[in-house]
Protein backbone atom coordinates (compact mmCIF):
# COMPACT_ATOMS: atom_id res chain seq x y z
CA UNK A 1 -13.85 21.71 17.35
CA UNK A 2 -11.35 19.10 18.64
CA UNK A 3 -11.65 15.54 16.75
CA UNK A 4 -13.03 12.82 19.07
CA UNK A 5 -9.78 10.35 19.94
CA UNK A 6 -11.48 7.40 19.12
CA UNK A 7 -12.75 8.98 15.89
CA UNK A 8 -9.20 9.73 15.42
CA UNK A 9 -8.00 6.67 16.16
CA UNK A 10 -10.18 4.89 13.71
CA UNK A 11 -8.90 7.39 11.13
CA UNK A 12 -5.35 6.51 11.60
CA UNK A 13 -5.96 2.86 11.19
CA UNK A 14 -8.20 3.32 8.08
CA UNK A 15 -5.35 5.43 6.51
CA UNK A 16 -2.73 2.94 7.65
CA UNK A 17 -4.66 -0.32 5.93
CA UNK A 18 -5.36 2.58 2.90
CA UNK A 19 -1.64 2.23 2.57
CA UNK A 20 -0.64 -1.28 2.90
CA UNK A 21 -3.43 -1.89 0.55
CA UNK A 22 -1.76 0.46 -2.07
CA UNK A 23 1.70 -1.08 -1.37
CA UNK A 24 0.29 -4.60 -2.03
CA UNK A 25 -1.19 -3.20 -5.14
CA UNK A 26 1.45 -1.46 -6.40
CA UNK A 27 4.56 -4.03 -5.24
CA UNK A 28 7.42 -2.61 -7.86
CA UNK A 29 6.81 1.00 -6.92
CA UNK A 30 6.72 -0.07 -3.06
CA UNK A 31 9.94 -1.94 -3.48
CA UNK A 32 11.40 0.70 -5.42
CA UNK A 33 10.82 3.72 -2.80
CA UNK A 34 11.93 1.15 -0.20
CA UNK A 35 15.49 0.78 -1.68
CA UNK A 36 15.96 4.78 -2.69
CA UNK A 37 14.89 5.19 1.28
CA UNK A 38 17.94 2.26 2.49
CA UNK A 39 20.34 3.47 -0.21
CA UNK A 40 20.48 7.44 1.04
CA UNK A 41 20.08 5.90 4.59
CA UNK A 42 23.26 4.10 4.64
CA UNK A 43 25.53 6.58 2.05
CA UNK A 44 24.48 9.54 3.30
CA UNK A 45 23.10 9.95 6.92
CA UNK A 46 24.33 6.67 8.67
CA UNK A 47 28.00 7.77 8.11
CA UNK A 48 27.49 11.05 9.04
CA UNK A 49 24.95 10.93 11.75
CA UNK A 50 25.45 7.43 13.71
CA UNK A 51 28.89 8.33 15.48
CA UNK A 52 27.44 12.11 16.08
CA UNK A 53 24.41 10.34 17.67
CA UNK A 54 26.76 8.05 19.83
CA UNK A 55 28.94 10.82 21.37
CA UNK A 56 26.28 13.28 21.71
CA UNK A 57 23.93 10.43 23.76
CA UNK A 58 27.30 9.57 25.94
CA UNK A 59 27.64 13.82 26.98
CA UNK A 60 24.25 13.75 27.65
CA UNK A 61 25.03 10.52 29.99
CA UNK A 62 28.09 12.00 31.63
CA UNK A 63 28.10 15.45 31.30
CA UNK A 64 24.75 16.42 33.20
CA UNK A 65 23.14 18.38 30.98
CA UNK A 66 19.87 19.63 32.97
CA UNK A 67 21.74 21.90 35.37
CA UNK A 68 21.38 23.86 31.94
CA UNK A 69 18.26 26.38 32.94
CA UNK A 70 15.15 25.11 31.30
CA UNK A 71 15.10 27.20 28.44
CA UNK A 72 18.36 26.44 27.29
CA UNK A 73 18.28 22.24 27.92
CA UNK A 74 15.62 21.44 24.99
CA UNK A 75 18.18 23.22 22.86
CA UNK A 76 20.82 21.88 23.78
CA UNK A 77 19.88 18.67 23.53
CA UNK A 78 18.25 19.57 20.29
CA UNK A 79 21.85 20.58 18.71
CA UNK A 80 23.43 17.44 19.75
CA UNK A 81 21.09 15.04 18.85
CA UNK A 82 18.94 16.36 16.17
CA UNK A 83 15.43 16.14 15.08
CA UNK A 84 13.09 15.10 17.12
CA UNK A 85 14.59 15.51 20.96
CA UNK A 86 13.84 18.80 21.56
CA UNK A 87 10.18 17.86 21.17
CA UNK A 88 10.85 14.63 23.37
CA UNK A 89 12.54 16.83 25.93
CA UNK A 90 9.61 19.71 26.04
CA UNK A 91 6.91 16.68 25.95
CA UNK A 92 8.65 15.27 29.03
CA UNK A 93 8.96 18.41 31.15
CA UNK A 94 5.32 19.00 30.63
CA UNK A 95 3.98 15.72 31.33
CA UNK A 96 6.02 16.04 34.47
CA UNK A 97 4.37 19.19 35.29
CA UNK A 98 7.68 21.07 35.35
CA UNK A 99 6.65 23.67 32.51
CA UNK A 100 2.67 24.63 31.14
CA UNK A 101 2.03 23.60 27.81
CA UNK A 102 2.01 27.16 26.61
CA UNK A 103 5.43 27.16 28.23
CA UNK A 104 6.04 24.19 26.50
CA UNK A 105 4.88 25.58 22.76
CA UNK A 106 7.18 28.90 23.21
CA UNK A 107 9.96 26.26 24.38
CA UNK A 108 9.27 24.05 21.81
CA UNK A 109 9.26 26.89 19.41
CA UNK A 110 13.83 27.59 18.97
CA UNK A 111 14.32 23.91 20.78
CA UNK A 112 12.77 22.05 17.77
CA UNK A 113 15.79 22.01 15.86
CA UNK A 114 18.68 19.71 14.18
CA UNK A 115 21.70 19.08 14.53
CA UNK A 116 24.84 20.78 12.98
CA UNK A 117 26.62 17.31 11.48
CA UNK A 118 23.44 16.72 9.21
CA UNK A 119 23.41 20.27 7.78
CA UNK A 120 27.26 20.92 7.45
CA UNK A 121 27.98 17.52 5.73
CA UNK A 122 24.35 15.44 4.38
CA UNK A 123 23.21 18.66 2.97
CA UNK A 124 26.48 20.43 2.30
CA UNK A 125 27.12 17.19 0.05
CA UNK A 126 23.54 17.11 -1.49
CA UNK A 127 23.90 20.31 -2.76
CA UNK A 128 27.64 20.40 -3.27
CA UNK A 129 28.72 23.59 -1.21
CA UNK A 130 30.44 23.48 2.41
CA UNK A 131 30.03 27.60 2.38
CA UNK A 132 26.58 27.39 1.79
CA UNK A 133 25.64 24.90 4.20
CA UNK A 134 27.78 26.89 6.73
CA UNK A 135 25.14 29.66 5.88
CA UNK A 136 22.50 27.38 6.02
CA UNK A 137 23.24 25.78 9.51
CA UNK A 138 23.53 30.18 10.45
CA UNK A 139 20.34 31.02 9.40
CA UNK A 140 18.88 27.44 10.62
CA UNK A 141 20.20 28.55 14.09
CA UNK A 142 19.61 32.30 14.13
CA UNK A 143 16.09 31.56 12.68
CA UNK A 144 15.26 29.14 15.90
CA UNK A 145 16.28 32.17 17.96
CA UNK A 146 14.47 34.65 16.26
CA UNK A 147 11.12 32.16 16.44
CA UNK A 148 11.65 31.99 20.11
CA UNK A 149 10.82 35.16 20.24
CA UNK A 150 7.92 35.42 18.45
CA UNK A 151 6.40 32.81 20.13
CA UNK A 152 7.61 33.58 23.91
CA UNK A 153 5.31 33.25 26.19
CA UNK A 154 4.44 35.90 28.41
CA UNK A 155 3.62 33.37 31.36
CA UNK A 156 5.96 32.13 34.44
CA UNK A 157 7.62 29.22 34.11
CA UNK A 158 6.76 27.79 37.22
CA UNK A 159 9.55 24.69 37.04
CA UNK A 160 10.15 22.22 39.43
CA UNK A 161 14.42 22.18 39.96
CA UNK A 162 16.11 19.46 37.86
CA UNK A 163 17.37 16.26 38.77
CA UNK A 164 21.08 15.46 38.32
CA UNK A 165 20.37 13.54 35.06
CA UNK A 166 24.29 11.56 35.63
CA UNK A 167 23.77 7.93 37.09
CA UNK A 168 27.06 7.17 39.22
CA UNK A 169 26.70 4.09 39.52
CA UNK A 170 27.49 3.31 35.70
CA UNK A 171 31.06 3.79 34.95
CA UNK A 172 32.33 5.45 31.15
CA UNK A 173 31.69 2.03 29.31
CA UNK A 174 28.50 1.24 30.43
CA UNK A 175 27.18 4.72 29.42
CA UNK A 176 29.15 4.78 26.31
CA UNK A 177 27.32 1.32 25.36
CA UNK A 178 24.02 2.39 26.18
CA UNK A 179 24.81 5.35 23.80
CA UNK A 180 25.70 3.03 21.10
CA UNK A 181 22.04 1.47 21.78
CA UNK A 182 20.16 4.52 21.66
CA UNK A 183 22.42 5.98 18.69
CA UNK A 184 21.30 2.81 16.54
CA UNK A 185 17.52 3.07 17.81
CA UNK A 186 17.19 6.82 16.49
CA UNK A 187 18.84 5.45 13.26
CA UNK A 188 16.00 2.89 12.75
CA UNK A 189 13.68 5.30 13.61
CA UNK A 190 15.15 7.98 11.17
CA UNK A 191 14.50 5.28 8.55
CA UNK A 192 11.42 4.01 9.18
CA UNK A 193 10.20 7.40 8.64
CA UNK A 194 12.61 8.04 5.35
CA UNK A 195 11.03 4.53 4.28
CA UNK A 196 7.29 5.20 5.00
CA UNK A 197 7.74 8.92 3.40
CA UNK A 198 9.87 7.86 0.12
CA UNK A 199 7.05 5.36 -0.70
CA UNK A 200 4.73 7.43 -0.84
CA UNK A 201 6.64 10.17 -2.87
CA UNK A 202 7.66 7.22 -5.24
CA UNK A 203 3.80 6.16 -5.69
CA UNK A 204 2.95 10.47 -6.14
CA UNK A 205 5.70 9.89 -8.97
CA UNK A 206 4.04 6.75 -9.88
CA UNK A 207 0.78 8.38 -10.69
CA UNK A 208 2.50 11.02 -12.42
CA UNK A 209 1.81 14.14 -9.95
CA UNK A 210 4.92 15.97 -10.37
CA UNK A 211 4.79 15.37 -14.28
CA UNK A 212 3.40 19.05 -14.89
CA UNK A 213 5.16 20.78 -13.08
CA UNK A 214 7.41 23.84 -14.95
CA UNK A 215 10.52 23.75 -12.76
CA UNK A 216 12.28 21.06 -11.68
CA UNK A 217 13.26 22.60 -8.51
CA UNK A 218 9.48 23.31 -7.33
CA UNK A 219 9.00 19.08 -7.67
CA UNK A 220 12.04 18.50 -5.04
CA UNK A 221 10.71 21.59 -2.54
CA UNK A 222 7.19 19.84 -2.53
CA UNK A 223 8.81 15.99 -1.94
CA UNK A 224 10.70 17.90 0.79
CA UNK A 225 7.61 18.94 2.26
CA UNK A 226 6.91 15.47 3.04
CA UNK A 227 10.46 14.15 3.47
CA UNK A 228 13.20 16.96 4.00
CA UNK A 229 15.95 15.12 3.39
CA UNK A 230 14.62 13.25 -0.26
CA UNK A 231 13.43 16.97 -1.58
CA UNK A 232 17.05 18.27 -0.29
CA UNK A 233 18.82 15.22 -2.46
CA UNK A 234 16.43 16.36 -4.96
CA UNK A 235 17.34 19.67 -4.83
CA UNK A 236 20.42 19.07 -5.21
CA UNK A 237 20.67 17.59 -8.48
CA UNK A 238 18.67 20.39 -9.71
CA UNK A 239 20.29 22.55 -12.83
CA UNK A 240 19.99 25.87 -10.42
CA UNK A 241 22.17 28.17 -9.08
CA UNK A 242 23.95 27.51 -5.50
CA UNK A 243 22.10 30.38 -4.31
CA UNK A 244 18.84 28.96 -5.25
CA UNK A 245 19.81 25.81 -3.79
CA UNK A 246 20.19 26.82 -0.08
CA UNK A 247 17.08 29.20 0.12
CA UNK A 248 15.20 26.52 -0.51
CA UNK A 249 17.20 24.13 1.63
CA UNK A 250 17.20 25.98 4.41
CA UNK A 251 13.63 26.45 3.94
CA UNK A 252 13.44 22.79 4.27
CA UNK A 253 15.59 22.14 6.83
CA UNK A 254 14.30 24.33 9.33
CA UNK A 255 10.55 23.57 8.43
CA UNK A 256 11.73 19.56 8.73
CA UNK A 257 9.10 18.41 6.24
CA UNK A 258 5.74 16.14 7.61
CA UNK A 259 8.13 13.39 8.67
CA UNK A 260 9.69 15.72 11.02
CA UNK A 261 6.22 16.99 12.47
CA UNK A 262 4.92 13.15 12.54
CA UNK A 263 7.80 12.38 14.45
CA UNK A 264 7.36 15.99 17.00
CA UNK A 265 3.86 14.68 17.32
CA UNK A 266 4.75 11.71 18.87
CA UNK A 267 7.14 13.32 21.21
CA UNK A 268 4.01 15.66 22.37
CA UNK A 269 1.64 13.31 23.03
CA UNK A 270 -0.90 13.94 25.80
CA UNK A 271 0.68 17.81 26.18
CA UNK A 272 -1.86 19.79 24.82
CA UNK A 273 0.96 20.63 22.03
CA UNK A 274 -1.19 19.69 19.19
CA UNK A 275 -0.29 19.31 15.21
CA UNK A 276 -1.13 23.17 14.04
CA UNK A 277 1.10 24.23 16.79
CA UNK A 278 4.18 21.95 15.59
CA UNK A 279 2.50 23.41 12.14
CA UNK A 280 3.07 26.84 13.36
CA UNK A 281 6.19 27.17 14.57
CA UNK A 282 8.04 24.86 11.85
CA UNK A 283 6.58 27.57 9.12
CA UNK A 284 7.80 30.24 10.67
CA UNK A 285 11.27 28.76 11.17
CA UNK A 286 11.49 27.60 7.90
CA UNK A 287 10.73 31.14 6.78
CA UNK A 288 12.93 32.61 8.98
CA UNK A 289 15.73 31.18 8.11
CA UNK A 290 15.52 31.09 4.64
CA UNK A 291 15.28 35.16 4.87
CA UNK A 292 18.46 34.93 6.31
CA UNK A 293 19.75 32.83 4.14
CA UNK A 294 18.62 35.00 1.05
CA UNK A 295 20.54 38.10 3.51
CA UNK A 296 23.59 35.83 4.01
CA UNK A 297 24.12 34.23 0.58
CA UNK A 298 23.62 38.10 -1.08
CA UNK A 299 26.38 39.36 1.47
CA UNK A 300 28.94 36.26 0.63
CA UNK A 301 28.26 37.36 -3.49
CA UNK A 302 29.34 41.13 -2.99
């Protein structure tokens, strides 16, 4: 039974003032999960992510990217720009009637990925071990792969040919600025998100949720459920073995935590791609690749 939009609507906006009504209420905590969310924004993605962001936009200006074939564009945009293009890409091609939405879905379902800078250095340096996020970033890709196929769809595509995506009449600088532009947007979106997430895992905190939990660990998989890259840090500082450390990372990674789907969501908008399908194939990613990762981290120890 699909939810009436306006019902929806006035859902959203009652949850929204539920939440500034909590953050007037509770001021300290709000300020508190505001700076945690600016601190590991500027030390550890910013520095890492910004320039990857800016050079990835400017090949995607200048290199012409969608004589890729369809199936392989998403991705690649995916792997140079992160979390959440290849849903913008896939929501674009179907609202342009290029691809079905069930097209879209199997698509959607090895192009939602990130990008190799953020696994290879953020998390390497969360959890303190290049190798292992080398393994993680295997298994994050191999995983995508692997979910394509579950998820491919046995229907024809039934694109429209691609449109040289290269404006000539910007030279180099123009494009590169422009890339500097959208580089610092996706930043400000990437921390709006961090930001909106981290309060609300501070206030959980707060209220004492976590307090009775057993392990440690098992408090920074659930904040990455919300927030990957806060239950990663978390992780991180856990008293557990490497090993331990990247299953659950690349768990998290690959399913990209409720920030990561909130952010897919948006992409997909008026596709027919709906939240249990982002829901869907984000699980099965997530355990995907930390399968692999258990295979991968087992083979590195003998």
């Amino acid at each position: 039974m699909k939810i009436d939009k306006s019902r929806k609507t006035q859902f959203i906006v009652l949850l929204a003032a539920m939440f500034s009504v909590v953050m007037i209420v509770f001021p300290q905590v709000t300020e508190m999960g505001s700076k945690t969310a600016i601190v590991l924004w500027i030390n550890s993605i910013v520095p890492v992510m910004l320039p990857f962001f800016i050079f990835s936009e400017f090949i995607k200006k200048t290199g012409d990217l969608r004589r890729l074939p369809s199936g392989i564009y998403p991705f690649a945009v995916a792997f140079l720009s992160g979390y959440p293009m290849g849903a913008k890409v896939v929501g674009d091609l179907v609202k342009e009637n290029k691809i079905t939405t069930n097209k879209g879905i199997s698509i959607l379902s090895y192009s939602l990925v990130t990008g190799p800078a953020f696994i290879l250095f953020t998390v390497g340096n969360f959890i303190g071990s290049q190798k292992a996020a080398f393994v993680i970033a295997s298994a994050h890709y191999a995983g995508a792969l692997i979910n394509g196929l579950v998820f491919r769809s046995n229907e024809e595509q039934g694109l429209a040919s691609f449109k040289n995506n290269t404006d000539c009449s910007k030279d180099y600088l123009e494009n590169f600025t422009e890339s500097i532009v959208c580089g610092f947007k996706a930043m400000a979106m990437i921390l709006a998100y961090l930001m909106f997430f981290t309060i609300g895992i501070t206030l959980l905190e707060h209220w004492g949720v976590f307090s009775g939990l057993k392990y440690q660990w098992i408090e920074g998989f659930i904040k990455g459920i919300f927030e990957m890259t806060i239950g990663i840090n978390f992780v991180g500082l856990c008293d557990i073995s490497i090993k331990t450390k990247a299953i659950i990372s690349s768990f998290l990674v690959s399913f990209g935590g409720m920030s990561v789907i909130g952010q897919s969501m948006s992409m997909t908008g008026g596709t027919g791609i709906g939240l249990m399908d982002i829901l869907k194939i984000k699980i099965s990613h997530g355990i995907l690749a930390s399968i692999i990762t258990v295979i991968l981290m087992n083979l590195m120890v003998r």
